[in-house]
C-alpha atoms as a PDB file:
ATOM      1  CA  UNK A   1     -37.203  37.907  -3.917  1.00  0.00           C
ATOM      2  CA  UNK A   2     -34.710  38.246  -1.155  1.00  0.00           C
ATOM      3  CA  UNK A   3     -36.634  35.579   1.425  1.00  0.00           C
ATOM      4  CA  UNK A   4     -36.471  33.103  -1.787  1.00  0.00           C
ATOM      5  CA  UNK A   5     -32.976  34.233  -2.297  1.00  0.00           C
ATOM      6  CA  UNK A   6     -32.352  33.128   1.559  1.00  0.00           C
ATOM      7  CA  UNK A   7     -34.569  30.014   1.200  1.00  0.00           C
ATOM      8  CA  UNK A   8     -32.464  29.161  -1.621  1.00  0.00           C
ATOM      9  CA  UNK A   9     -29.387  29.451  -0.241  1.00  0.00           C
ATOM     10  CA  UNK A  10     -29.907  27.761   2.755  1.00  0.00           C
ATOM     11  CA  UNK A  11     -31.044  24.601   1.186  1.00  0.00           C
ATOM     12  CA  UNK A  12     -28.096  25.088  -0.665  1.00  0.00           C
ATOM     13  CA  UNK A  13     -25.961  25.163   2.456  1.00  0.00           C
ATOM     14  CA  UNK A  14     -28.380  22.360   4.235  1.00  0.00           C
ATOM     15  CA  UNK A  15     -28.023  19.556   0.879  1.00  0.00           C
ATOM     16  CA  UNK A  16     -23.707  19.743   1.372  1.00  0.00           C
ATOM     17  CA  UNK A  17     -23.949  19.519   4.356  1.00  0.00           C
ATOM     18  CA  UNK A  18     -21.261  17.576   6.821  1.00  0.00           C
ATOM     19  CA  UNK A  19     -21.189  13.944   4.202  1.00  0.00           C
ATOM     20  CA  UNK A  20     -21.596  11.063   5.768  1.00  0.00           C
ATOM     21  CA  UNK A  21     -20.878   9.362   9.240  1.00  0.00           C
ATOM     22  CA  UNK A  22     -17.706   7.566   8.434  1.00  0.00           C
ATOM     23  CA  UNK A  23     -16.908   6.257  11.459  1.00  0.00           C
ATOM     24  CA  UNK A  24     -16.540   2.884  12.937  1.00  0.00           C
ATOM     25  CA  UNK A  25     -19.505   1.373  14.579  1.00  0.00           C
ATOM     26  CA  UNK A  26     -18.791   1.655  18.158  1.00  0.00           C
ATOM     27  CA  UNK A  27     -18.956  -2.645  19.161  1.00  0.00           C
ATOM     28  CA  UNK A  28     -17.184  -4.521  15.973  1.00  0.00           C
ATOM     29  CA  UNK A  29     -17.032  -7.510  17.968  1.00  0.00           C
ATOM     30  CA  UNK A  30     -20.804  -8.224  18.047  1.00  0.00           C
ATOM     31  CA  UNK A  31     -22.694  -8.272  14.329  1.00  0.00           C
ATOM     32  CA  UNK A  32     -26.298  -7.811  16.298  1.00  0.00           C
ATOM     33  CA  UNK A  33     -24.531  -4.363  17.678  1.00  0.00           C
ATOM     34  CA  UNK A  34     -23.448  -3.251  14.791  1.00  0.00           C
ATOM     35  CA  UNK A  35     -27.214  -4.118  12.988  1.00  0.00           C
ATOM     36  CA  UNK A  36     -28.358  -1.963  15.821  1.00  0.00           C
ATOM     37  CA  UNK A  37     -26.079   0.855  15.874  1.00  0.00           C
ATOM     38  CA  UNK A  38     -26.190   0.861  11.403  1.00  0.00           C
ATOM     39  CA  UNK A  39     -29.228  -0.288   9.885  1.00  0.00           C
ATOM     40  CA  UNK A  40     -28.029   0.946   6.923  1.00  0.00           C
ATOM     41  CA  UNK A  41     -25.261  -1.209   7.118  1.00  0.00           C
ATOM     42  CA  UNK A  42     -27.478  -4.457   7.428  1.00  0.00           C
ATOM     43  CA  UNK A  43     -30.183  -3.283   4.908  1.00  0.00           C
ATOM     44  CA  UNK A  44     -27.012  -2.766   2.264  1.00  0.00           C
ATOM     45  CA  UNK A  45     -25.231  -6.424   3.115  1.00  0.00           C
ATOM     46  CA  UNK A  46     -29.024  -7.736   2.383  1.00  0.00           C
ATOM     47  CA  UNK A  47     -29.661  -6.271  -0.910  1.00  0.00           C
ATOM     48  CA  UNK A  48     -25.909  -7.255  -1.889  1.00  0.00           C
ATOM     49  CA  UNK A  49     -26.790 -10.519  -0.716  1.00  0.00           C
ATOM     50  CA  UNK A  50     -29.847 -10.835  -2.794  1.00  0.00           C
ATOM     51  CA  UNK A  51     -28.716  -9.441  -6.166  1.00  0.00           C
ATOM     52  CA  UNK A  52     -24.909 -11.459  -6.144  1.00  0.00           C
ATOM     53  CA  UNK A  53     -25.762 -14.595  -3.428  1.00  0.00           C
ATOM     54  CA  UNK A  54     -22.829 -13.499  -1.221  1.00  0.00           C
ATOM     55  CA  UNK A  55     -23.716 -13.671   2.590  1.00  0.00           C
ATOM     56  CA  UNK A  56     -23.780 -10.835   5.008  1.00  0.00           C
ATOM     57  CA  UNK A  57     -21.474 -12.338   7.453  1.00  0.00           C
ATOM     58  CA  UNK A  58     -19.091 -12.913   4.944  1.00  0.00           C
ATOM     59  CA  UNK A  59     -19.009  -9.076   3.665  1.00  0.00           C
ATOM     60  CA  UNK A  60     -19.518  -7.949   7.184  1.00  0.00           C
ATOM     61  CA  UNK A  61     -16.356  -9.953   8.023  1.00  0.00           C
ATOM     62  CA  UNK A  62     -14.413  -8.917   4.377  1.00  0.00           C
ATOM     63  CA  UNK A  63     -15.378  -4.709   5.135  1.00  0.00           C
ATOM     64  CA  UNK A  64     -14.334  -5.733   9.110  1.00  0.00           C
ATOM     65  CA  UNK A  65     -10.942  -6.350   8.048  1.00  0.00           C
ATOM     66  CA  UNK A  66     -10.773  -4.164   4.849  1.00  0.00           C
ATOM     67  CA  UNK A  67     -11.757  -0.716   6.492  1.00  0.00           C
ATOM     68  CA  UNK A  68     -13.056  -1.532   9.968  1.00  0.00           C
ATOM     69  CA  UNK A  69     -16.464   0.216   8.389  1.00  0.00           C
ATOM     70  CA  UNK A  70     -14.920   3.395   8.003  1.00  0.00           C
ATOM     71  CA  UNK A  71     -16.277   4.578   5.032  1.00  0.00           C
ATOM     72  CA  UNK A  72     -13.397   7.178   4.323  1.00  0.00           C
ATOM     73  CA  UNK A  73     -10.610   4.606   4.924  1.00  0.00           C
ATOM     74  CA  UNK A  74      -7.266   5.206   2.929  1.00  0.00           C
ATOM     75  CA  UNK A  75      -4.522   3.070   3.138  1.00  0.00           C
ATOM     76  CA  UNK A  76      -1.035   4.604   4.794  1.00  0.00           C
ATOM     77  CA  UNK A  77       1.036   7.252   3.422  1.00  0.00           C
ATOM     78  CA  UNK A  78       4.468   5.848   2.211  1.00  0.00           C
ATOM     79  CA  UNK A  79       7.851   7.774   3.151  1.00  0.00           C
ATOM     80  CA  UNK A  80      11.279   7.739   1.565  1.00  0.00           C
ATOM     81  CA  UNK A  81      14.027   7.658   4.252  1.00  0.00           C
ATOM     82  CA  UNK A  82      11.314   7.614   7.009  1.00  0.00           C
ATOM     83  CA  UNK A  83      10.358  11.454   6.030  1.00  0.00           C
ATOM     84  CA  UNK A  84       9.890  12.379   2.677  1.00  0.00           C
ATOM     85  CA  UNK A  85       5.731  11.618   2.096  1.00  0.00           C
ATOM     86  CA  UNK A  86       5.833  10.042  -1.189  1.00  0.00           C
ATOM     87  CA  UNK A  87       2.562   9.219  -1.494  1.00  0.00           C
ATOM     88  CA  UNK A  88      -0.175   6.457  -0.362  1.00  0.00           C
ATOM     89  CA  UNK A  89       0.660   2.445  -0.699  1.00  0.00           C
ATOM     90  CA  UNK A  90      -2.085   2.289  -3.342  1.00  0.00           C
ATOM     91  CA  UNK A  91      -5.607   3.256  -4.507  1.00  0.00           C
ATOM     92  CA  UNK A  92      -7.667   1.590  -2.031  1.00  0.00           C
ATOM     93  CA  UNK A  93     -10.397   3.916  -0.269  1.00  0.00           C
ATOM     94  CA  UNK A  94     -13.690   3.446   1.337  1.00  0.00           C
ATOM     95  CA  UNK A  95     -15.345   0.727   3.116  1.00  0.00           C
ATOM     96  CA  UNK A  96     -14.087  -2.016   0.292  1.00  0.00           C
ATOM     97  CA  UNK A  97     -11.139  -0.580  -0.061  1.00  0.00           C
ATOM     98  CA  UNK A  98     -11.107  -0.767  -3.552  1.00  0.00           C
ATOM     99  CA  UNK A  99      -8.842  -0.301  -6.044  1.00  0.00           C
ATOM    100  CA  UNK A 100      -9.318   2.285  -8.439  1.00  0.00           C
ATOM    101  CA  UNK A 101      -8.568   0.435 -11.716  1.00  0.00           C
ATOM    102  CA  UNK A 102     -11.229  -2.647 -10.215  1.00  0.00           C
ATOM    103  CA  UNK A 103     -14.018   0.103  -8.784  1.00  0.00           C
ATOM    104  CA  UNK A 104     -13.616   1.663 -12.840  1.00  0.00           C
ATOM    105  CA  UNK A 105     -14.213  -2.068 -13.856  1.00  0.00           C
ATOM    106  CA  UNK A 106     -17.394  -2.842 -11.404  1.00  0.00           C
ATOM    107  CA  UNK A 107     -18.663   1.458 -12.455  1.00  0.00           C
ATOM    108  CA  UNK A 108     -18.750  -0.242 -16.609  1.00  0.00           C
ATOM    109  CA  UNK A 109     -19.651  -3.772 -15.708  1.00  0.00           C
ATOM    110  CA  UNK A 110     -22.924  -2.489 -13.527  1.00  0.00           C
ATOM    111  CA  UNK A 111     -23.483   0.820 -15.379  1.00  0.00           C
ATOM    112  CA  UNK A 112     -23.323   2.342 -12.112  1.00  0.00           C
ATOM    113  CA  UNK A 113     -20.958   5.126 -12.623  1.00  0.00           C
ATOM    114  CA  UNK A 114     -22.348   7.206  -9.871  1.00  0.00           C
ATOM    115  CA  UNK A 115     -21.009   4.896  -7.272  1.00  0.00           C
ATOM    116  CA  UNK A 116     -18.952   5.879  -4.523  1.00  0.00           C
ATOM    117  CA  UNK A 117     -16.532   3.861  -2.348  1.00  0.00           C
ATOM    118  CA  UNK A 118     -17.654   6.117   0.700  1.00  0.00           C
ATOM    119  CA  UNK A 119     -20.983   4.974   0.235  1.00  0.00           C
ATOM    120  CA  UNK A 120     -22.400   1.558   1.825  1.00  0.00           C
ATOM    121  CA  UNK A 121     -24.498   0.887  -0.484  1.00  0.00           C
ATOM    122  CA  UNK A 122     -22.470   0.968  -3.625  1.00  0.00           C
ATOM    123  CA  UNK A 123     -19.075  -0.803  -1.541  1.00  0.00           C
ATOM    124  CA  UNK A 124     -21.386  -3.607  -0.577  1.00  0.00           C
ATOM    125  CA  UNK A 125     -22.690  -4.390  -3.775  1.00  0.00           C
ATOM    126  CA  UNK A 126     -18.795  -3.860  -5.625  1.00  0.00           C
ATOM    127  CA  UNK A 127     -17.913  -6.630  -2.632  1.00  0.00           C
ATOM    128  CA  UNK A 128     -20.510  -8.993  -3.844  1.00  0.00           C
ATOM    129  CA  UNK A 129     -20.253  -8.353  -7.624  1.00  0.00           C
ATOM    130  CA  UNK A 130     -16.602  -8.933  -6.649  1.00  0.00           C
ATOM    131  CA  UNK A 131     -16.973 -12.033  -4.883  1.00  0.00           C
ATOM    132  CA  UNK A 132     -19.744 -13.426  -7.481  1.00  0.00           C
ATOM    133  CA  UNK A 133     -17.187 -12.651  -9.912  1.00  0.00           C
ATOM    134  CA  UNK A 134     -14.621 -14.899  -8.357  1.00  0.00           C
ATOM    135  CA  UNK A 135     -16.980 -17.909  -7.722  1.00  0.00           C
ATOM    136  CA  UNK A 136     -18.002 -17.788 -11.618  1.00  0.00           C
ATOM    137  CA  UNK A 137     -14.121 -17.723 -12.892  1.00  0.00           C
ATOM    138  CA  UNK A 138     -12.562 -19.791  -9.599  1.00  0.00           C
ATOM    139  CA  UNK A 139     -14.673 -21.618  -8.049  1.00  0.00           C
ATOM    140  CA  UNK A 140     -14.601 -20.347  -4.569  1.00  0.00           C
ATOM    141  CA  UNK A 141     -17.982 -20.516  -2.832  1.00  0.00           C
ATOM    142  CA  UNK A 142     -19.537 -17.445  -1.203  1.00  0.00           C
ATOM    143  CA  UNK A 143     -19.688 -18.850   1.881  1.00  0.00           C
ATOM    144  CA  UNK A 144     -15.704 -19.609   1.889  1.00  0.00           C
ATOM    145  CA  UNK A 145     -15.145 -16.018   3.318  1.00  0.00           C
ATOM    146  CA  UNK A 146     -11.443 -17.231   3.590  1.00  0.00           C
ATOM    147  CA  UNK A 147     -10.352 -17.853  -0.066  1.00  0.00           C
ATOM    148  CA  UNK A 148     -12.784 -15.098  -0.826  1.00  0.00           C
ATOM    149  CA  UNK A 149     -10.868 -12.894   1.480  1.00  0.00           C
ATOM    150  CA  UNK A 150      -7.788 -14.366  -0.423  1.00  0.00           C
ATOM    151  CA  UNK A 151      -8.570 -13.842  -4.044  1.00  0.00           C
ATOM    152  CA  UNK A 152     -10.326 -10.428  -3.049  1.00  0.00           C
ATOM    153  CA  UNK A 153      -6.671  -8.907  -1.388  1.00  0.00           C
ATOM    154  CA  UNK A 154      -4.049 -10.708  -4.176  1.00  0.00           C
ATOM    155  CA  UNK A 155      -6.869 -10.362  -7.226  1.00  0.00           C
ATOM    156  CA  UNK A 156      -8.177 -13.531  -9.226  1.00  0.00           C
ATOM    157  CA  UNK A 157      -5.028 -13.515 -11.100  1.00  0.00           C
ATOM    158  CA  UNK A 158      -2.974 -13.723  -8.224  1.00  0.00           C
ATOM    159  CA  UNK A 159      -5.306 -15.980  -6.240  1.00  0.00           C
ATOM    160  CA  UNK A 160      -5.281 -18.774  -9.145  1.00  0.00           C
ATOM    161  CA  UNK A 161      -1.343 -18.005  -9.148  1.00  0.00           C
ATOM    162  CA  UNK A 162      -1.235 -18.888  -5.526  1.00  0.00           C
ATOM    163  CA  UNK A 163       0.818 -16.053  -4.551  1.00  0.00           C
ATOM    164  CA  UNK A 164      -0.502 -16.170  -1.238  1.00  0.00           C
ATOM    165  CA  UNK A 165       1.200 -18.923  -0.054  1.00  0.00           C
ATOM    166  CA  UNK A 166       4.311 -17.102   0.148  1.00  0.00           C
ATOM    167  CA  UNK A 167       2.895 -14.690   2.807  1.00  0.00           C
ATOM    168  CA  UNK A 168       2.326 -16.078   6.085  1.00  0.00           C
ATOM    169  CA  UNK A 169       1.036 -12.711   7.229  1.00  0.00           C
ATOM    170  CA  UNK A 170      -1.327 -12.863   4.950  1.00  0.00           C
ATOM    171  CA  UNK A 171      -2.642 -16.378   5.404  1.00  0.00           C
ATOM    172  CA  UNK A 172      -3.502 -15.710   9.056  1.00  0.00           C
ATOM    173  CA  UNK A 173      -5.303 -12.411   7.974  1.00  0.00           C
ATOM    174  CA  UNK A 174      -7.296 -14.976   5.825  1.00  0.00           C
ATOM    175  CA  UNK A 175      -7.986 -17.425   8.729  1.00  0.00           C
ATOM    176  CA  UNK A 176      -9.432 -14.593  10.838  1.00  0.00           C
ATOM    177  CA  UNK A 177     -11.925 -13.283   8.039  1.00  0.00           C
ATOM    178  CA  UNK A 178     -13.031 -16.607   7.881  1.00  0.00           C
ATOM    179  CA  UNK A 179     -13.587 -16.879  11.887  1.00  0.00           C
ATOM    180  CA  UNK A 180     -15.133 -13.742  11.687  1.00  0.00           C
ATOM    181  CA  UNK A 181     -17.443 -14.797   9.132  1.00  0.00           C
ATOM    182  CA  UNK A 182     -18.679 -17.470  11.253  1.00  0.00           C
ATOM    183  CA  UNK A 183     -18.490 -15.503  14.649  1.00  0.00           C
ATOM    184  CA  UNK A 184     -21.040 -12.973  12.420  1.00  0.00           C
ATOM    185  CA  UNK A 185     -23.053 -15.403  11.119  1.00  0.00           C
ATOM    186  CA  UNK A 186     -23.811 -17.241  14.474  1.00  0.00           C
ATOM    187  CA  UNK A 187     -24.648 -13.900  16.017  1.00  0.00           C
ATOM    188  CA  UNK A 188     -26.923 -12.673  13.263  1.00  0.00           C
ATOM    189  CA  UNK A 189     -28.800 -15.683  13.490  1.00  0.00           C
ATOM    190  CA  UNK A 190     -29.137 -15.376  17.075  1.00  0.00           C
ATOM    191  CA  UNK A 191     -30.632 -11.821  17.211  1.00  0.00           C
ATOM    192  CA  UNK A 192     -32.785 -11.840  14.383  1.00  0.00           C
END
């Protein structure tokens, strides 16, 4: 009884063990690297791709600039008078860097309550049930990873509003998804 006891306990120990590996591929530069270096990564994009039509490059190039594929990734803490930690600029966490009223919307809308924004898996397919959401009620093809981008940061509400246009900032953040996209998709193609 004791050795089971110890068995137990150690596989106990062993199943929580450290989480995940949420850092940042080492080469973010170069999509065949990151293939390499994440598998994972690439086999996730590819099933996301084949259940909601959005490309890899383009969700390689939207979690690039959302999280820089760190899965734990939390937006800044905010400070009143530059001290006083009042809390975090919003919700967003994990590779997508969802927010947690639109994660609780993809969780009932998939039936996939047990998925985590930490997880690659479950942030790739949110990104493209996200993104196939906004072609269906927009317009905006998949492969347009720069009014994706745009209607993925400022919502579909906001995005048909066109509050983006007031935000330079955000417009070249926008323009860099989408030459990221293409920088991806050329270099996928090349070391497949």
């Amino acid at each position: 009884m004791n050795r089971f006891l110890k068995l137990a306990i150690l596989m106990l120990v062993a199943s929580c063990g450290g989480g995940g590996n949420y850092s940042a591929p080492r080469d973010l530069e170069n999509a065949c690297a990151i293939v390499r270096e994440r598998p994972a990564y690439h086999r996730a994009m590819q099933r996301a791709e084949r259940r909601w039509g959005v490309p890899v490059a383009v969700q390689m190039a939207s979690i690039h600039q959302e999280s820089k594929f760190i899965g734990d990734a939390r937006t800044p803490h905010q400070y009143a008078l530059g001290i006083i930690p009042i809390g975090r600029q919003s919700s967003a966490y994990g590779y997508s860097q969802a927010l947690d009223g639109t994660w609780e919307e993809y969780q009932q809308e998939t039936g996939n309550r047990r998925a985590r924004r930490d997880n690659i898996n479950d942030a790739t397919d949110f990104m493209g049930w996200y993104m196939d959401g906004t072609t269906r009620r927009l317009g905006i093809s998949k492969w347009d990873a720069r009014n994706q981008y745009l209607a993925y940061h400022e919502g579909r509400s906001g995005f048909a509003r066109g509050s983006y246009r007031a935000k330079g900032w955000l417009m070249g953040v926008a323009n860099r998804v989408q030459s990221r996209a293409e920088m991806y998709h050329a270099q996928l193609r090349s070391c497949r």
